[in-house]
Protein backbone atom coordinates (compact mmCIF):
# COMPACT_ATOMS: atom_id res chain seq x y z
CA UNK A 1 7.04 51.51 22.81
CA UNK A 2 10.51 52.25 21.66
CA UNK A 3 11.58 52.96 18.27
CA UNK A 4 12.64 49.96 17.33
CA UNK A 5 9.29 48.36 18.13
CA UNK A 6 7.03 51.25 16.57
CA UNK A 7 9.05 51.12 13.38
CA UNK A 8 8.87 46.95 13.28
CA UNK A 9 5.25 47.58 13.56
CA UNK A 10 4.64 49.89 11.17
CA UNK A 11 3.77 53.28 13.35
CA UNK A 12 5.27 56.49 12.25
CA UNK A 13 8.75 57.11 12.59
CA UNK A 14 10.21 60.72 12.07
CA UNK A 15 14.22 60.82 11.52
CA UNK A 16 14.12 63.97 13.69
CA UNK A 17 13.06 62.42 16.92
CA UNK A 18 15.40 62.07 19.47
CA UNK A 19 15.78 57.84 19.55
CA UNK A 20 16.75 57.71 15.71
CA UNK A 21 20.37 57.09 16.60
CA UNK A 22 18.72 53.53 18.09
CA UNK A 23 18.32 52.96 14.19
CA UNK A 24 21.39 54.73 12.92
CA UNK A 25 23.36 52.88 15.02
CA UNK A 26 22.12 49.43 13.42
CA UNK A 27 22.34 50.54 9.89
CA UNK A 28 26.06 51.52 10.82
CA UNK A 29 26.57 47.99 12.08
CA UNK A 30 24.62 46.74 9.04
CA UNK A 31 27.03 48.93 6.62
CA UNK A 32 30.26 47.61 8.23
CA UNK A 33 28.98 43.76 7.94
CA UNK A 34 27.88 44.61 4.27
CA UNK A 35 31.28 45.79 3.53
CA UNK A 36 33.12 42.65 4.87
CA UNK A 37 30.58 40.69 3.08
CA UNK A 38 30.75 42.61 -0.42
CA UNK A 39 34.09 43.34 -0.70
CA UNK A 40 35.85 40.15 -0.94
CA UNK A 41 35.76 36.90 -1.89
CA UNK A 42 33.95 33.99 0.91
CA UNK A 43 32.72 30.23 0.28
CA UNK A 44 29.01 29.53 1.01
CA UNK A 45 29.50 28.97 4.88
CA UNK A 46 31.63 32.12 5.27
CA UNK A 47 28.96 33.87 3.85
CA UNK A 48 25.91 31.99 6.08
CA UNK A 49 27.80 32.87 9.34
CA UNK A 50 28.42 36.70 8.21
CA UNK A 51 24.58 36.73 7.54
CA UNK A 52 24.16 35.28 11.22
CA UNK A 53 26.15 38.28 12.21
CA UNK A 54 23.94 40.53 9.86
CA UNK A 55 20.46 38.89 10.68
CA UNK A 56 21.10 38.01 14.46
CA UNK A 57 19.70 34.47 13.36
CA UNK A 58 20.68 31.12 13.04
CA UNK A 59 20.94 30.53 9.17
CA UNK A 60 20.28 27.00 8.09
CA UNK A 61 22.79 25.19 5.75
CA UNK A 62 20.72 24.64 2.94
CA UNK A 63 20.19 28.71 2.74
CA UNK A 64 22.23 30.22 -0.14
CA UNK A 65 23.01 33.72 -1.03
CA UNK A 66 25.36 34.97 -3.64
CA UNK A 67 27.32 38.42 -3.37
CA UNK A 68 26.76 41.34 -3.62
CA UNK A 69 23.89 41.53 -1.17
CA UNK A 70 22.61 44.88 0.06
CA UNK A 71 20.06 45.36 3.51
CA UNK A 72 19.29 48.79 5.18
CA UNK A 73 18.68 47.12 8.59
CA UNK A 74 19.34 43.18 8.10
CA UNK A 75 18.01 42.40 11.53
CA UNK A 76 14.59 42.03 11.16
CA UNK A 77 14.98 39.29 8.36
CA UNK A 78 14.00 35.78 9.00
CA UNK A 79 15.03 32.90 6.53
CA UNK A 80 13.47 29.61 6.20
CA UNK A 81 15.04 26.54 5.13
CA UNK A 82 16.08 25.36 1.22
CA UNK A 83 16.81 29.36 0.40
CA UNK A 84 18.53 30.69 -3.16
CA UNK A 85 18.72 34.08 -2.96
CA UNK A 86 20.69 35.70 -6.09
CA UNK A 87 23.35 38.16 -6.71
CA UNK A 88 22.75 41.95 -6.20
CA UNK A 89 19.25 41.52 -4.56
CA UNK A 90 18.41 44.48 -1.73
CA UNK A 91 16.33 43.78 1.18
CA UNK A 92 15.08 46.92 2.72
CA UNK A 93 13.92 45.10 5.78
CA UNK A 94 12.74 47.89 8.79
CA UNK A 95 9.42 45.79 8.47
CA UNK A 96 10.43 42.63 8.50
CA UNK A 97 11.05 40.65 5.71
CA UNK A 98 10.07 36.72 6.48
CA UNK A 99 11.07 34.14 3.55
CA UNK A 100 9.85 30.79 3.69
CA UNK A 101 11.35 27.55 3.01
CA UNK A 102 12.17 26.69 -0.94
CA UNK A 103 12.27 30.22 -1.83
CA UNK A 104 14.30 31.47 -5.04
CA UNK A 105 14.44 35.07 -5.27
CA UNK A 106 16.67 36.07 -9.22
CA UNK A 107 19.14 38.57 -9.30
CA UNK A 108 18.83 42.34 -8.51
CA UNK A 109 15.46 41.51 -6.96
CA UNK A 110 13.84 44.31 -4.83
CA UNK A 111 12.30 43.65 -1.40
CA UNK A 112 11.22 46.78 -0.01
CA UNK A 113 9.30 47.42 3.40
CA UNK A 114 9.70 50.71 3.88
CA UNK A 115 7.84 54.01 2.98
CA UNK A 116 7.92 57.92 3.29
CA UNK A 117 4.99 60.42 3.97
CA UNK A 118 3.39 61.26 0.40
CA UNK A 119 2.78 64.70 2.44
CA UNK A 120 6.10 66.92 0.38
CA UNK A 121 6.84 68.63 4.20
CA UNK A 122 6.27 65.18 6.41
CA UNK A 123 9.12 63.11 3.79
CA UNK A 124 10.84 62.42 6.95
CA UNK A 125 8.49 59.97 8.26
CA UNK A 126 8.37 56.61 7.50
CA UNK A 127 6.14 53.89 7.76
CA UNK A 128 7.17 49.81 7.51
CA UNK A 129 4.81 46.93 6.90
CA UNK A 130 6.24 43.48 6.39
CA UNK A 131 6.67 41.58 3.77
CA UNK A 132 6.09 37.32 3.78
CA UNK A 133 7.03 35.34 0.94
CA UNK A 134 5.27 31.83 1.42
CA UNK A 135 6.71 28.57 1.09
CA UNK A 136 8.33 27.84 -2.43
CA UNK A 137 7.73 31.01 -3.60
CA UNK A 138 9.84 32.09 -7.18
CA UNK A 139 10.47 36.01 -7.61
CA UNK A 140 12.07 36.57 -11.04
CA UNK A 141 15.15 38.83 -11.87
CA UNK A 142 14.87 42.26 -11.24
CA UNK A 143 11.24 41.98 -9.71
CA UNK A 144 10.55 44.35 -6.64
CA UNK A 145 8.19 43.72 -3.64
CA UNK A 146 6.83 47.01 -2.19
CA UNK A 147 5.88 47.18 1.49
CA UNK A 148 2.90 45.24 3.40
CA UNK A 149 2.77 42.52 0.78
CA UNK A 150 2.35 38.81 0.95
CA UNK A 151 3.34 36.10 -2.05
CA UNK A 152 1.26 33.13 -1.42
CA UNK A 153 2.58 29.84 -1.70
CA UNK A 154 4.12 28.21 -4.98
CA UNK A 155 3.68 31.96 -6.47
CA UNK A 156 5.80 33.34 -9.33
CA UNK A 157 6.68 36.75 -9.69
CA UNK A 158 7.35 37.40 -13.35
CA UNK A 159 10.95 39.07 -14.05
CA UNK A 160 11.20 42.92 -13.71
CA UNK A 161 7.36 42.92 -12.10
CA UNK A 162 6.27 45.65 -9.50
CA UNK A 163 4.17 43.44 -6.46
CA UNK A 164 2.01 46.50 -4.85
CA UNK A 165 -0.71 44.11 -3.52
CA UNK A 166 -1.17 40.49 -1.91
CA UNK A 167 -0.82 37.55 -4.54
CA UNK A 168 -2.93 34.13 -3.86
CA UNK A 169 -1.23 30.88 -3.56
CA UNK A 170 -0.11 29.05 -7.35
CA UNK A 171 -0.56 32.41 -9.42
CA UNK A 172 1.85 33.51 -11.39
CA UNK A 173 1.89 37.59 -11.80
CA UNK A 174 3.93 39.88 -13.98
CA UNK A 175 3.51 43.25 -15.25
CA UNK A 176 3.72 46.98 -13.66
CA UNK A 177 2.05 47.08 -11.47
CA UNK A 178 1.91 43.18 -11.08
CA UNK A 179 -1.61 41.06 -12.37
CA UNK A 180 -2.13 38.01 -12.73
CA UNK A 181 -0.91 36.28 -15.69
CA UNK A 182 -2.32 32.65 -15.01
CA UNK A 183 -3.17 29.71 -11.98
CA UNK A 184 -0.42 27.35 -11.56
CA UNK A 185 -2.24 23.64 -11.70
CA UNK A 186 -0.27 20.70 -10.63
């Protein structure tokens, strides 16, 4: 397994090893994209083909994301349909970050899939696990998603709430670290 692969899939990855510039070399692509991206002004289809460029995906029409929009990676996110993703909002996506269809994720939001070695001499490892927002899923400004978790369908994420765990389906969730607050009933 290369790299690439071991990082996606959340096996240890040391930034001494030899195949690091496999990642380096993406996040240097990812930085240059970011920059024309960031840095000036585009309309909402400028900005859905520069995230094709950034994602390696097809983006679908209905997706929108407002500037500034930070990724370490950017190719291993994957973007549903019906998408409103917020000003200033960083995807840290190594692991894979999947969104599902009527997502809204509020400004400055945090989605993070990354991790280092809690072992003070092993900091340069790092270990990814993905993170799935279900369909229709709401994360509120300033909110941040830590690695391995899932949001569950219909789910709200409280405003400036730290996710460490799974949430169910139709719960909202707030706090630090994130509980839950109350069942959504339709």
């Amino acid at each position: 397994m290369d790299i690439l692969e071991r990082d996606r899939k959340g096996f240890p990855v040391s930034n001494r090893e030899d195949e690091i510039y496999k990642i380096q070399e993406i996040q240097n692509r990812t930085r240059q994209i970011l920059a024309e991206l960031n840095l000036k002004y585009h309309n909402d289809e400028d900005i859905r083909h520069i995230m094709e460029k950034l994602t390696g995906r097809t983006i679908d029409e209905s997706v929108t994301v407002y500037t500034p929009f930070y990724t370490d990676f950017g190719r291993n996110i994957v973007l549903g349909r019906d998408i409103f993703i917020n000003s200033g909002c960083t995807f840290m996506d190594r692991g894979t970050i999947t969104i599902g269809n009527g997502a809204y994720i509020g400004p400055n939001a945090n989605l993070v899939t990354i991790n280092h070695d809690i072992d003070p001499y092993k900091r340069h490892i790092t270990y990814c696990k993905p993170i799935v927002l279900e369909e229709n899923v709401w994360i509120g400004t300033g909110a941040t998603i830590l690695p391995g978790v899932t949001i569950g369908e219909g789910s709200i994420i409280a405003a400036g709430s730290v996710v460490t765990r799974d949430v169910p389906p139709m719960t909202v969730v707030g706090g630090v670290p994130a509980r839950a607050i109350k069942k959504i009933n339709l």
